[in-house]
N, C-alpha and C. Protein backbone atom coordinates (compact mmCIF):
# COMPACT_ATOMS: atom_id res chain seq x y z
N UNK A 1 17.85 34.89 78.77
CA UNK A 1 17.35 33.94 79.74
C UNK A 1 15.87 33.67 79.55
N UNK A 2 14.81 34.44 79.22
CA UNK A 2 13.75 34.29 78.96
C UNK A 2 13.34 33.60 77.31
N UNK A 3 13.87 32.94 77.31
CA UNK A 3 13.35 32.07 75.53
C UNK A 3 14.25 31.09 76.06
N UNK A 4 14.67 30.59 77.65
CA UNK A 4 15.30 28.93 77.38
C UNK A 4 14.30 28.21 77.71
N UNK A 5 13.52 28.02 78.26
CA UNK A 5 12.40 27.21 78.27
C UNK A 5 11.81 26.82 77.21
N UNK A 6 11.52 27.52 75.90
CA UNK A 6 11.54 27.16 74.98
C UNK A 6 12.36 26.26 73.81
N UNK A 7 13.40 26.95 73.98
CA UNK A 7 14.77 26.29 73.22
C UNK A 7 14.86 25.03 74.06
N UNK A 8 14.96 24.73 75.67
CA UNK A 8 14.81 23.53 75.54
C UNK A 8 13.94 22.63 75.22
N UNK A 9 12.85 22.77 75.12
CA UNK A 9 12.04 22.49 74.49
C UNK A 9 11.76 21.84 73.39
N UNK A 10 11.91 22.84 72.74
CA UNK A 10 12.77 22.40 71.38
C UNK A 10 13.76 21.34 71.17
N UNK A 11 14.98 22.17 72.05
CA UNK A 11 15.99 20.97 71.57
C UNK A 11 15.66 19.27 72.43
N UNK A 12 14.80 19.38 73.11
CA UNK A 12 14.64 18.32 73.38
C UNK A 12 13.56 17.49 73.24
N UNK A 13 13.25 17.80 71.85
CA UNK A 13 11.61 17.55 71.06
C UNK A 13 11.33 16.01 71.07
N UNK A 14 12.39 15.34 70.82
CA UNK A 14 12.42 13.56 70.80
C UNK A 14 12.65 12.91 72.12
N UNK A 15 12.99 13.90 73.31
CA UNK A 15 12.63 13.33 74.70
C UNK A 15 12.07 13.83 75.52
N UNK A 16 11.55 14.92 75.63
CA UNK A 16 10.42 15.05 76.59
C UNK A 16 8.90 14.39 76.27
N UNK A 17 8.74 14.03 75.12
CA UNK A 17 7.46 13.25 75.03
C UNK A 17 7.04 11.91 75.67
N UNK A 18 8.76 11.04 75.18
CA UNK A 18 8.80 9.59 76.01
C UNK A 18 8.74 9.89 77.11
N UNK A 19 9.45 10.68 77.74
CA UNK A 19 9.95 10.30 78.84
C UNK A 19 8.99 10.74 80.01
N UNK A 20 7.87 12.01 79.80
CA UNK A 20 7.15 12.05 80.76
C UNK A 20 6.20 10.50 80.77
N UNK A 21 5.96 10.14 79.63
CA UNK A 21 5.48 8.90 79.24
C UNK A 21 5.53 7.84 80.12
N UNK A 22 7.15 7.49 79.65
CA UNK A 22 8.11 6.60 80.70
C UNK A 22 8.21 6.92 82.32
N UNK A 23 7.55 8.21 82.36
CA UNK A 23 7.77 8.39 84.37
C UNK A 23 6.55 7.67 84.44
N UNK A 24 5.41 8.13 83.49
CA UNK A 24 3.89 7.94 84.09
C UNK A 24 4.11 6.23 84.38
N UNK A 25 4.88 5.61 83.21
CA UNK A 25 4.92 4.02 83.52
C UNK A 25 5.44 3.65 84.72
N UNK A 26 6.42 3.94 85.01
CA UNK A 26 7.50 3.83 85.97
C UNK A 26 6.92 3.85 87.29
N UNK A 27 5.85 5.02 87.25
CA UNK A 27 5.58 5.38 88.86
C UNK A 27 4.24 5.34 89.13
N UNK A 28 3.65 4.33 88.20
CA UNK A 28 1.99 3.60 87.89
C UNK A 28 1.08 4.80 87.45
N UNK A 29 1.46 6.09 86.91
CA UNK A 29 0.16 7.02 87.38
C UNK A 29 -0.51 6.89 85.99
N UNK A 30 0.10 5.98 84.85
CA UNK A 30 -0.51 5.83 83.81
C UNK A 30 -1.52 5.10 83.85
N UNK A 31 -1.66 3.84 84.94
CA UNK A 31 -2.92 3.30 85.16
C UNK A 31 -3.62 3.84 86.25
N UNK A 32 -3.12 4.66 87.13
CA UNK A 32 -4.25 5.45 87.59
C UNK A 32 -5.34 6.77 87.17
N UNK A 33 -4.53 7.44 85.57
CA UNK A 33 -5.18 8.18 84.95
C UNK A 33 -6.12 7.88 84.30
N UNK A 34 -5.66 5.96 83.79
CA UNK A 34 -6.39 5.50 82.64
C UNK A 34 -7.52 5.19 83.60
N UNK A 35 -7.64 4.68 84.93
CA UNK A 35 -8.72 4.44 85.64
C UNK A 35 -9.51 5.58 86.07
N UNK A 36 -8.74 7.11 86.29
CA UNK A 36 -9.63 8.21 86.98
C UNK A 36 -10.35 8.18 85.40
N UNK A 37 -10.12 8.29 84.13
CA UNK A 37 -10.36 8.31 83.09
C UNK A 37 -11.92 7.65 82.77
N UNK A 38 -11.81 6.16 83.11
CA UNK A 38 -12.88 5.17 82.92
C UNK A 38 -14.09 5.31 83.78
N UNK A 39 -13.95 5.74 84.77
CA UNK A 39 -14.49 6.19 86.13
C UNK A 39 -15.51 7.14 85.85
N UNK A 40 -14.98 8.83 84.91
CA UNK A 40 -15.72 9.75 84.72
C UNK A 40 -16.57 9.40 83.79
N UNK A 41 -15.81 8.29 82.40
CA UNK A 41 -16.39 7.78 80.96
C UNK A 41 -17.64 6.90 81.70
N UNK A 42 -17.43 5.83 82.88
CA UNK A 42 -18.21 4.69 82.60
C UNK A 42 -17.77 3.39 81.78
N UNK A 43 -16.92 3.89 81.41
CA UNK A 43 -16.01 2.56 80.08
C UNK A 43 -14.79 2.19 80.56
N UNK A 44 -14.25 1.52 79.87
CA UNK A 44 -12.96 0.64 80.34
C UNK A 44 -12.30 1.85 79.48
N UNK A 45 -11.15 2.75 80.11
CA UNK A 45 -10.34 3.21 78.75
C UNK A 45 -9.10 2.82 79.15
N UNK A 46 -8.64 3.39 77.36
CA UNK A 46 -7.13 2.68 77.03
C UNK A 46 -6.23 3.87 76.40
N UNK A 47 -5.08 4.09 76.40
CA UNK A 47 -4.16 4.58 76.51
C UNK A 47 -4.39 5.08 75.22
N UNK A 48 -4.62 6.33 74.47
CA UNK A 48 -4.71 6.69 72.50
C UNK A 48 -3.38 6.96 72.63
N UNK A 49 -3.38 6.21 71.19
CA UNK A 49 -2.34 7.03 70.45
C UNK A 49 -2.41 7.82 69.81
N UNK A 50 -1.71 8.60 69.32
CA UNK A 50 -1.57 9.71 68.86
C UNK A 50 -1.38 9.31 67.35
N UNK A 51 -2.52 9.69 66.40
CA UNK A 51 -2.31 9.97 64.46
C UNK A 51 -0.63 10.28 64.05
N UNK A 52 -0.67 10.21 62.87
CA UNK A 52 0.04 10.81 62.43
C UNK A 52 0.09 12.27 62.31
N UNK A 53 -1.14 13.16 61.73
CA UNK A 53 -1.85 14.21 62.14
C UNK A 53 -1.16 15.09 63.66
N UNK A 54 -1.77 14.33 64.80
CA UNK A 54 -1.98 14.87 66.29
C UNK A 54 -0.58 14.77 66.46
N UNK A 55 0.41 13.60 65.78
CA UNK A 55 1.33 13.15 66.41
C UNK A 55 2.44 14.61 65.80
N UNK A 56 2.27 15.03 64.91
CA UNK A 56 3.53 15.77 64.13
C UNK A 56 2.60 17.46 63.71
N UNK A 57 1.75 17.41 63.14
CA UNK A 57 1.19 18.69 62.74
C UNK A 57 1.21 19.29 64.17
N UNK A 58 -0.16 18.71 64.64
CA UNK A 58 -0.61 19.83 65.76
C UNK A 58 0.24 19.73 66.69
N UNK A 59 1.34 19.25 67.07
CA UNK A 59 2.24 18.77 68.14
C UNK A 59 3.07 20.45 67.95
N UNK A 60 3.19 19.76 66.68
CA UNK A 60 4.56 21.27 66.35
C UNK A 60 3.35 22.99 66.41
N UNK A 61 2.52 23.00 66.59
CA UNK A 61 1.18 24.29 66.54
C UNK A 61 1.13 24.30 68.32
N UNK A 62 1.39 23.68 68.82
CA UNK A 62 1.32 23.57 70.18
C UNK A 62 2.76 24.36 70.97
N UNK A 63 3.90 23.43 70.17
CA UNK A 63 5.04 23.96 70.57
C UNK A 63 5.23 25.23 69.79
N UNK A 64 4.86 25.57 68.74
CA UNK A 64 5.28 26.78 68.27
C UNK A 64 4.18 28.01 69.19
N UNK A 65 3.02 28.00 69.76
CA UNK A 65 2.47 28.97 70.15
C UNK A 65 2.69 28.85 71.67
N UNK A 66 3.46 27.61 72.80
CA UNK A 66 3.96 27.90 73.31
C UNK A 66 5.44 28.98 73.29
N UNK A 67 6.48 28.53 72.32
CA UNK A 67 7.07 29.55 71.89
C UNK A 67 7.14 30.97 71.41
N UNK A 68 6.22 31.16 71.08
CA UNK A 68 5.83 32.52 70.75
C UNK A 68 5.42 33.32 71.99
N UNK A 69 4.26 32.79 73.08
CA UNK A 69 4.07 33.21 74.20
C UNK A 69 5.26 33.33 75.25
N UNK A 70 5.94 32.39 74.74
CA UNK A 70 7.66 32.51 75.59
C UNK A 70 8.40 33.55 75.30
N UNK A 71 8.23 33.74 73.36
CA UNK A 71 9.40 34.82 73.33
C UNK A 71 8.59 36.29 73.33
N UNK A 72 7.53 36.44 72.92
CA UNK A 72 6.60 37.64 73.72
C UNK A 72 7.18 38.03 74.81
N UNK A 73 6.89 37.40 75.62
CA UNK A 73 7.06 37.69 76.92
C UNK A 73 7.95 37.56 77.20
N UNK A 74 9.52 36.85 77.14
CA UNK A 74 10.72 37.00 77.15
C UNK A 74 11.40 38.47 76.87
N UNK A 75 10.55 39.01 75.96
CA UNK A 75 11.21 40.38 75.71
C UNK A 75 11.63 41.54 77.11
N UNK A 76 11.08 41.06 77.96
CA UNK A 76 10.82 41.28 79.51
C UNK A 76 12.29 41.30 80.25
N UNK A 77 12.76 39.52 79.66
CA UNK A 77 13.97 39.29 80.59
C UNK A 77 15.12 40.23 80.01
N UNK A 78 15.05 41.51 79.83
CA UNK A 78 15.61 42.47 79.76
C UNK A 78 15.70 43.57 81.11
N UNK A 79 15.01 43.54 81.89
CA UNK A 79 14.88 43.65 82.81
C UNK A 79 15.54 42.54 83.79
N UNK A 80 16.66 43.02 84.57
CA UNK A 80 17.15 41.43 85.26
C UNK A 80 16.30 41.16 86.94
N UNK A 81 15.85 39.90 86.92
CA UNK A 81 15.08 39.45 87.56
C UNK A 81 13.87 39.47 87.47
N UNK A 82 13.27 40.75 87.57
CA UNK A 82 11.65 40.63 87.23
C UNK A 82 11.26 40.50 85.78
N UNK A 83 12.02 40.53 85.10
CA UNK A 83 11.70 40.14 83.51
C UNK A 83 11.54 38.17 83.54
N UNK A 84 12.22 37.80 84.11
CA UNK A 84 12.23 36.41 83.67
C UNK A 84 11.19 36.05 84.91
N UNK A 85 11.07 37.00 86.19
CA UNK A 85 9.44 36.44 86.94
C UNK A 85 8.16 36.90 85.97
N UNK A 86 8.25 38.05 85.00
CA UNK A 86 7.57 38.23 84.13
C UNK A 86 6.76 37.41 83.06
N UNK A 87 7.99 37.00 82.36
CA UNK A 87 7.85 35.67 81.49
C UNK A 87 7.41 34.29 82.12
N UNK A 88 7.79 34.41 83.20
CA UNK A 88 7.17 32.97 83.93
C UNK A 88 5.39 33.13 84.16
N UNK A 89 5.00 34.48 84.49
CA UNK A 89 3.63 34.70 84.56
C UNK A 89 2.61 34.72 83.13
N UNK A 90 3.27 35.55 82.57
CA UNK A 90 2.79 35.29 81.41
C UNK A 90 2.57 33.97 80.65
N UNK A 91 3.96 33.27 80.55
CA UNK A 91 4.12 31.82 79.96
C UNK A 91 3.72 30.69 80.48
N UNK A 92 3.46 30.22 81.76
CA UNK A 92 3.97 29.21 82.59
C UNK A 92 2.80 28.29 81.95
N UNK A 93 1.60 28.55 82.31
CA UNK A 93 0.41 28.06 81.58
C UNK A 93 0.89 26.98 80.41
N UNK A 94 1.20 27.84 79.23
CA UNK A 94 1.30 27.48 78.02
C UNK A 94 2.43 26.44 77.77
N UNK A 95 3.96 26.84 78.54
CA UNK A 95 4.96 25.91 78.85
C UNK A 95 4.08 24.23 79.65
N UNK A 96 3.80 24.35 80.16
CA UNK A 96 2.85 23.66 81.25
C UNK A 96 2.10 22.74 80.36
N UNK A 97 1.13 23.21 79.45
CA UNK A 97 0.76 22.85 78.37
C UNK A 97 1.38 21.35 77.40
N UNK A 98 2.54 22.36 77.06
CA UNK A 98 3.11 22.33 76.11
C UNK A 98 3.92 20.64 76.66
N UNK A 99 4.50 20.54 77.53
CA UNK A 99 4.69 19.60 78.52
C UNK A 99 3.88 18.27 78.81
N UNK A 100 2.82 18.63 78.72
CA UNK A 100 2.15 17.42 79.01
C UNK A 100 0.77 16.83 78.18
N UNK A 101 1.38 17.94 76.65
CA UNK A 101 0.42 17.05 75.62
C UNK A 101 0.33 15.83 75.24
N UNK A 102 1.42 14.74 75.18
CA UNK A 102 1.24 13.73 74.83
C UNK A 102 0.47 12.66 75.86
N UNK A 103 0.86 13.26 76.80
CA UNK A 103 -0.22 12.44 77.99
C UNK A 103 -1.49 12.86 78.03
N UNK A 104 -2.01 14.26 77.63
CA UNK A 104 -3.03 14.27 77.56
C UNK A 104 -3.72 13.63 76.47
N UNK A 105 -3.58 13.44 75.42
CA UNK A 105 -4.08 13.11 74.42
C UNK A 105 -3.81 11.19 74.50
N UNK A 106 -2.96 10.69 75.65
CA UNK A 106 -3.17 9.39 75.74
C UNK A 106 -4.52 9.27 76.60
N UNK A 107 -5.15 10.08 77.30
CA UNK A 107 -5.52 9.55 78.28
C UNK A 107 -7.36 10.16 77.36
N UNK A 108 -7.15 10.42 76.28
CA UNK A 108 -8.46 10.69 75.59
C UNK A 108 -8.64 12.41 75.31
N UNK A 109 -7.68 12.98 75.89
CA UNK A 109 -7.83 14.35 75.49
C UNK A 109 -7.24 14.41 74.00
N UNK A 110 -8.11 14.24 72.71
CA UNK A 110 -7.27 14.34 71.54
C UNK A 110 -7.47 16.14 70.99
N UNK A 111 -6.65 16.05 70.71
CA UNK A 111 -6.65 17.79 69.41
C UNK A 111 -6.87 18.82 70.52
N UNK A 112 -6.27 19.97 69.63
CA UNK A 112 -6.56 21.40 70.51
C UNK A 112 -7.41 21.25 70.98
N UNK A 113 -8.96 21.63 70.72
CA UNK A 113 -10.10 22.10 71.22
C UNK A 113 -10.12 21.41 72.70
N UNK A 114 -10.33 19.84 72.51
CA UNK A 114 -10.47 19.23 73.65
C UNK A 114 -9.23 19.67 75.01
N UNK A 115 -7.79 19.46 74.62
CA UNK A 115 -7.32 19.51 75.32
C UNK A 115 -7.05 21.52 75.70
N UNK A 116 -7.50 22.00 75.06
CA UNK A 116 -7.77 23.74 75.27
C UNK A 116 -8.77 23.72 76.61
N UNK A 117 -10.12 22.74 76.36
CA UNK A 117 -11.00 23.13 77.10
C UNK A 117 -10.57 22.13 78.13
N UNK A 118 -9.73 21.15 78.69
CA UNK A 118 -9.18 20.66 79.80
C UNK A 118 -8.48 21.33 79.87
N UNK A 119 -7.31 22.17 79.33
CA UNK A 119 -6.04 23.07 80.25
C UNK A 119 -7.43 24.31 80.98
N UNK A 120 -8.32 24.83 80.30
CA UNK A 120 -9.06 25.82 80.51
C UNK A 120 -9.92 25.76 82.00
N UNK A 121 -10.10 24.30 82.35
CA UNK A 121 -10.50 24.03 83.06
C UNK A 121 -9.92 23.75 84.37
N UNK A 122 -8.69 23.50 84.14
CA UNK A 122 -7.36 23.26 85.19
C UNK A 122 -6.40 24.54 84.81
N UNK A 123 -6.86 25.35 84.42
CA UNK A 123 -6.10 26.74 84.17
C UNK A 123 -5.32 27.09 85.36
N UNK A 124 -5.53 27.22 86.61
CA UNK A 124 -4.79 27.70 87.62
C UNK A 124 -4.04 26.82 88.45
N UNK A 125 -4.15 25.08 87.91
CA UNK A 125 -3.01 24.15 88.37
C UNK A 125 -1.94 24.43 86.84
N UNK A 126 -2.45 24.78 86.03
CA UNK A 126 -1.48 24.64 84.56
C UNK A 126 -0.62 26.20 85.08
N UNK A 127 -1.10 27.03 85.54
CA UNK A 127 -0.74 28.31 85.69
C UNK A 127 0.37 28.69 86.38
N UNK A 128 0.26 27.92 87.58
CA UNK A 128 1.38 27.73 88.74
C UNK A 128 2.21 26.68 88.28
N UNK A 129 2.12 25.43 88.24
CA UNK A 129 3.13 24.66 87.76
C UNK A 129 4.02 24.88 86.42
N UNK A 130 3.37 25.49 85.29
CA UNK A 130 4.32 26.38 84.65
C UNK A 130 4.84 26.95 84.70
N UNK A 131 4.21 28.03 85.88
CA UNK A 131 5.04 29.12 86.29
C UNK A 131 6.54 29.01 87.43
N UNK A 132 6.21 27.93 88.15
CA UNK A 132 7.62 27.25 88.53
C UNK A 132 8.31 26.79 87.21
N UNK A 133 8.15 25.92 86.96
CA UNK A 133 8.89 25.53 85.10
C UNK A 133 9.71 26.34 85.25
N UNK A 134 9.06 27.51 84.69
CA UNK A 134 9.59 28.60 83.56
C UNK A 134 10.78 29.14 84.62
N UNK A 135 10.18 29.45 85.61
CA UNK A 135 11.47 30.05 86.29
C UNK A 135 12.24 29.12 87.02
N UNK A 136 12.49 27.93 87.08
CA UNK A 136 13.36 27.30 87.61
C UNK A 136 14.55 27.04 85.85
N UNK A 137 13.63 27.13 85.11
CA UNK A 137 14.36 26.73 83.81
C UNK A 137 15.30 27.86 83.13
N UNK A 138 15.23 29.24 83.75
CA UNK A 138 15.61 30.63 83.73
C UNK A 138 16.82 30.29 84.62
N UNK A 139 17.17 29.59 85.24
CA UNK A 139 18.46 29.91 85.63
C UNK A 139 19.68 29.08 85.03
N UNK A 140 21.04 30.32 85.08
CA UNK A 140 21.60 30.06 84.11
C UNK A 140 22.53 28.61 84.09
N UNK A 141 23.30 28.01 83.10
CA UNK A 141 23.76 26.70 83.31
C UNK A 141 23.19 25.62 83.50
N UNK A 142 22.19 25.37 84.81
CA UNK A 142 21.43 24.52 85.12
C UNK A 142 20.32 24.51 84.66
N UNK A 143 20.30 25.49 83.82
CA UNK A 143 18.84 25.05 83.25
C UNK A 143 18.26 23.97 82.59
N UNK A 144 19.06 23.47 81.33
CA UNK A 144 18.95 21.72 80.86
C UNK A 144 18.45 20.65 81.74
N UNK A 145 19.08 21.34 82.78
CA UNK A 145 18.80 20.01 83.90
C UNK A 145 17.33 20.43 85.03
N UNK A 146 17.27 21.59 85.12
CA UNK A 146 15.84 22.29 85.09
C UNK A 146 15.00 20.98 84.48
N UNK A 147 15.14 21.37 83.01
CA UNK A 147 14.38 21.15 82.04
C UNK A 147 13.50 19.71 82.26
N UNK A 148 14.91 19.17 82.51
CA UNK A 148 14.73 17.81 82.61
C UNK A 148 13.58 17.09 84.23
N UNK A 149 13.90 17.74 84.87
CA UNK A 149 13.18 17.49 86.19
C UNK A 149 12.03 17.69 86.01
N UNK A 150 11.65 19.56 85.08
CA UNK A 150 9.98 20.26 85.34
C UNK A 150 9.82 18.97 84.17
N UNK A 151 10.01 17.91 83.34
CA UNK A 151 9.31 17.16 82.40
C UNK A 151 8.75 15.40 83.23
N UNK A 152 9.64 15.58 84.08
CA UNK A 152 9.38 14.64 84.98
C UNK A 152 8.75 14.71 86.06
N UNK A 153 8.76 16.15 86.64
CA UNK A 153 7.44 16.35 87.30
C UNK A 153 5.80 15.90 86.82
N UNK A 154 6.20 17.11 85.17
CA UNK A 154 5.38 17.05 84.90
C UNK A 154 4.15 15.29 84.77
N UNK A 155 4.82 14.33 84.94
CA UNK A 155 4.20 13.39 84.82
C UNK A 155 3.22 13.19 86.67
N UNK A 156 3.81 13.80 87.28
CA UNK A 156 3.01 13.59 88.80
C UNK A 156 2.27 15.05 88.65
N UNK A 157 2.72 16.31 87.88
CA UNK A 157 1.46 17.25 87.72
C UNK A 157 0.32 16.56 87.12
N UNK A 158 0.42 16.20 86.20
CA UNK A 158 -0.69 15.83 85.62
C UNK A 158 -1.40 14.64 86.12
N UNK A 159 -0.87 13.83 86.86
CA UNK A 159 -1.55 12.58 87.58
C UNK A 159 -2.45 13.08 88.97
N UNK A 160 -1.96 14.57 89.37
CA UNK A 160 -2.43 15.09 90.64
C UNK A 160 -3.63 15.63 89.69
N UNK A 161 -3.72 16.16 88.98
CA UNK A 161 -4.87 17.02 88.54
C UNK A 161 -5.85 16.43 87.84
N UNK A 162 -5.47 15.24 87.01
CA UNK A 162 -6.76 14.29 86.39
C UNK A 162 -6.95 13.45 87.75
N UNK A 163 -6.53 13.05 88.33
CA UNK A 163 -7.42 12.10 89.17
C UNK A 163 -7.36 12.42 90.39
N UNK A 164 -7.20 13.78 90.80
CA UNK A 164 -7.57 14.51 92.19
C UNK A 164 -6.96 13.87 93.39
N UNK A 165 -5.34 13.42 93.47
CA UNK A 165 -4.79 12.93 94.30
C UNK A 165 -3.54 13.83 94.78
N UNK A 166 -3.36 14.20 95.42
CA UNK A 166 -2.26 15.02 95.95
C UNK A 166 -0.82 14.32 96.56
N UNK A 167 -1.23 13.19 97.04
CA UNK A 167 -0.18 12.49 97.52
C UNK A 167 0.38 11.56 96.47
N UNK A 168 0.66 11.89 95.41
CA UNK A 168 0.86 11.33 94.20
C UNK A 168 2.43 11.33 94.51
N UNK A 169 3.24 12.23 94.35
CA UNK A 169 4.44 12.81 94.35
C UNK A 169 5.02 12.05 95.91
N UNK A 170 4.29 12.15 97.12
CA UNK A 170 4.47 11.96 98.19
C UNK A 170 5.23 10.59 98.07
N UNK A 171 3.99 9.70 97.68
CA UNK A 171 3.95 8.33 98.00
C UNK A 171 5.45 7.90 96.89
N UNK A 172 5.35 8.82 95.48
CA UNK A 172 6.69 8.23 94.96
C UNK A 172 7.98 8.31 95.27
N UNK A 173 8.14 9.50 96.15
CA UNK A 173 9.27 10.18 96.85
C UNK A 173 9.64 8.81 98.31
N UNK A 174 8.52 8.22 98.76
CA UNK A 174 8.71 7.08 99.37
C UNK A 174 9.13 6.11 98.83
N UNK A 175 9.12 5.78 98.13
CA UNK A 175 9.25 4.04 96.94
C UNK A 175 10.46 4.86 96.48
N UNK A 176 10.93 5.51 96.66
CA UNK A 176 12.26 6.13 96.07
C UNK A 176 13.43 5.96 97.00
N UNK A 177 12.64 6.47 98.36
CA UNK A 177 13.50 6.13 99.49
C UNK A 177 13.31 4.82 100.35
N UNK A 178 12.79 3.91 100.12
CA UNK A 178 13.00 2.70 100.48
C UNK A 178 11.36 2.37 101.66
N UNK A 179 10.62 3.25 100.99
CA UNK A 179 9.64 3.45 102.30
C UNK A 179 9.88 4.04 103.34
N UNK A 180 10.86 4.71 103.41
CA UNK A 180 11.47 5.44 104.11
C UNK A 180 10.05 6.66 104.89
N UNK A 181 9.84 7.32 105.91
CA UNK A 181 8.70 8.24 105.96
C UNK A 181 9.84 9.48 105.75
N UNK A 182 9.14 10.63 104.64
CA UNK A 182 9.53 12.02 104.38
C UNK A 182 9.58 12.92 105.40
């Protein structure tokens, strides 16, 4: 149980990139990042793409040392229950990470270093929201579908933490329900 967060991961290497992508479009927070973005710059910014380089080398150096910190610490979920709350403490960060590189690096965070010293800096929103991840993604069967949700979160984690809005999630959970109040 402690190395599925990874494996999905993995196996779902060609859609978790779009698709947190596709939420950020979907639920505007791509132009509100690109604006908290321009705001701190002073400049108009625009969405990077990602090299060939950023897009495939360091992508896979990202996911592989998230993985490694997964299966480290997975060695844990040998222990039933507190092994896989184990691995979630240890990992969650790095899963977390690992999750929402391609948005970071749209929004101007390019290459390790930079986006090292932004997770470093949001270390204890990357910390906790991984650390749910990891253990919602630890349970058994449903985990795929785990998977699939913490990647679609992840597009309102990361819109709460670059541009310091909390009601991010709120307001979409409304436009979901018809304006409905929560």
């Amino acid at each position: 149980a402690g190395y599925q967060p990874i494996v999905f991961s993995i196996c779902f290497y060609g859609f978790d990139d779009p698709f947190v992508v596709a939420a950020l479009e979907a639920t505007g927070g791509k132009e509100r990042l690109l604006l908290a973005t321009s705001a701190k710059t002073g400049g108009v910014a625009e969405w990077h793409e990602m090299g060939f380089f950023n897009k495939y080398f360091t992508r896979w150096c990202i996911k592989t040392a998230a993985g490694v910190i997964v299966g480290f610490s997975g060695l844990a979920s040998a222990i039933p229950l507190v092994g896989s709350v184990f691995t979630a403490l240890l990992a969650g960060w790095a899963v977390a990470w690992d999750m929402v590189y391609v948005p970071l690096a749209g929004i101007g965070r390019v290459g390790i270093l930079r986006q090292g010293a932004s997770v470093l800096a949001h270390f204890w929103e990357y910390y906790w929201f991984g650390f749910w991840a990891v253990l919602i993604e630890e349970i058994p069967i449903v985990g795929p579908v785990c998977h699939v949700y913490n990647v679609y979160s992840a597009a309102f984690f990361l819109e709460r933490v670059y541009t310091n809005n909390d009601n991010n999630l709120a307001s979409a959970m409304e436009g979901l329900l018809g304006g409905k109040e929560l």
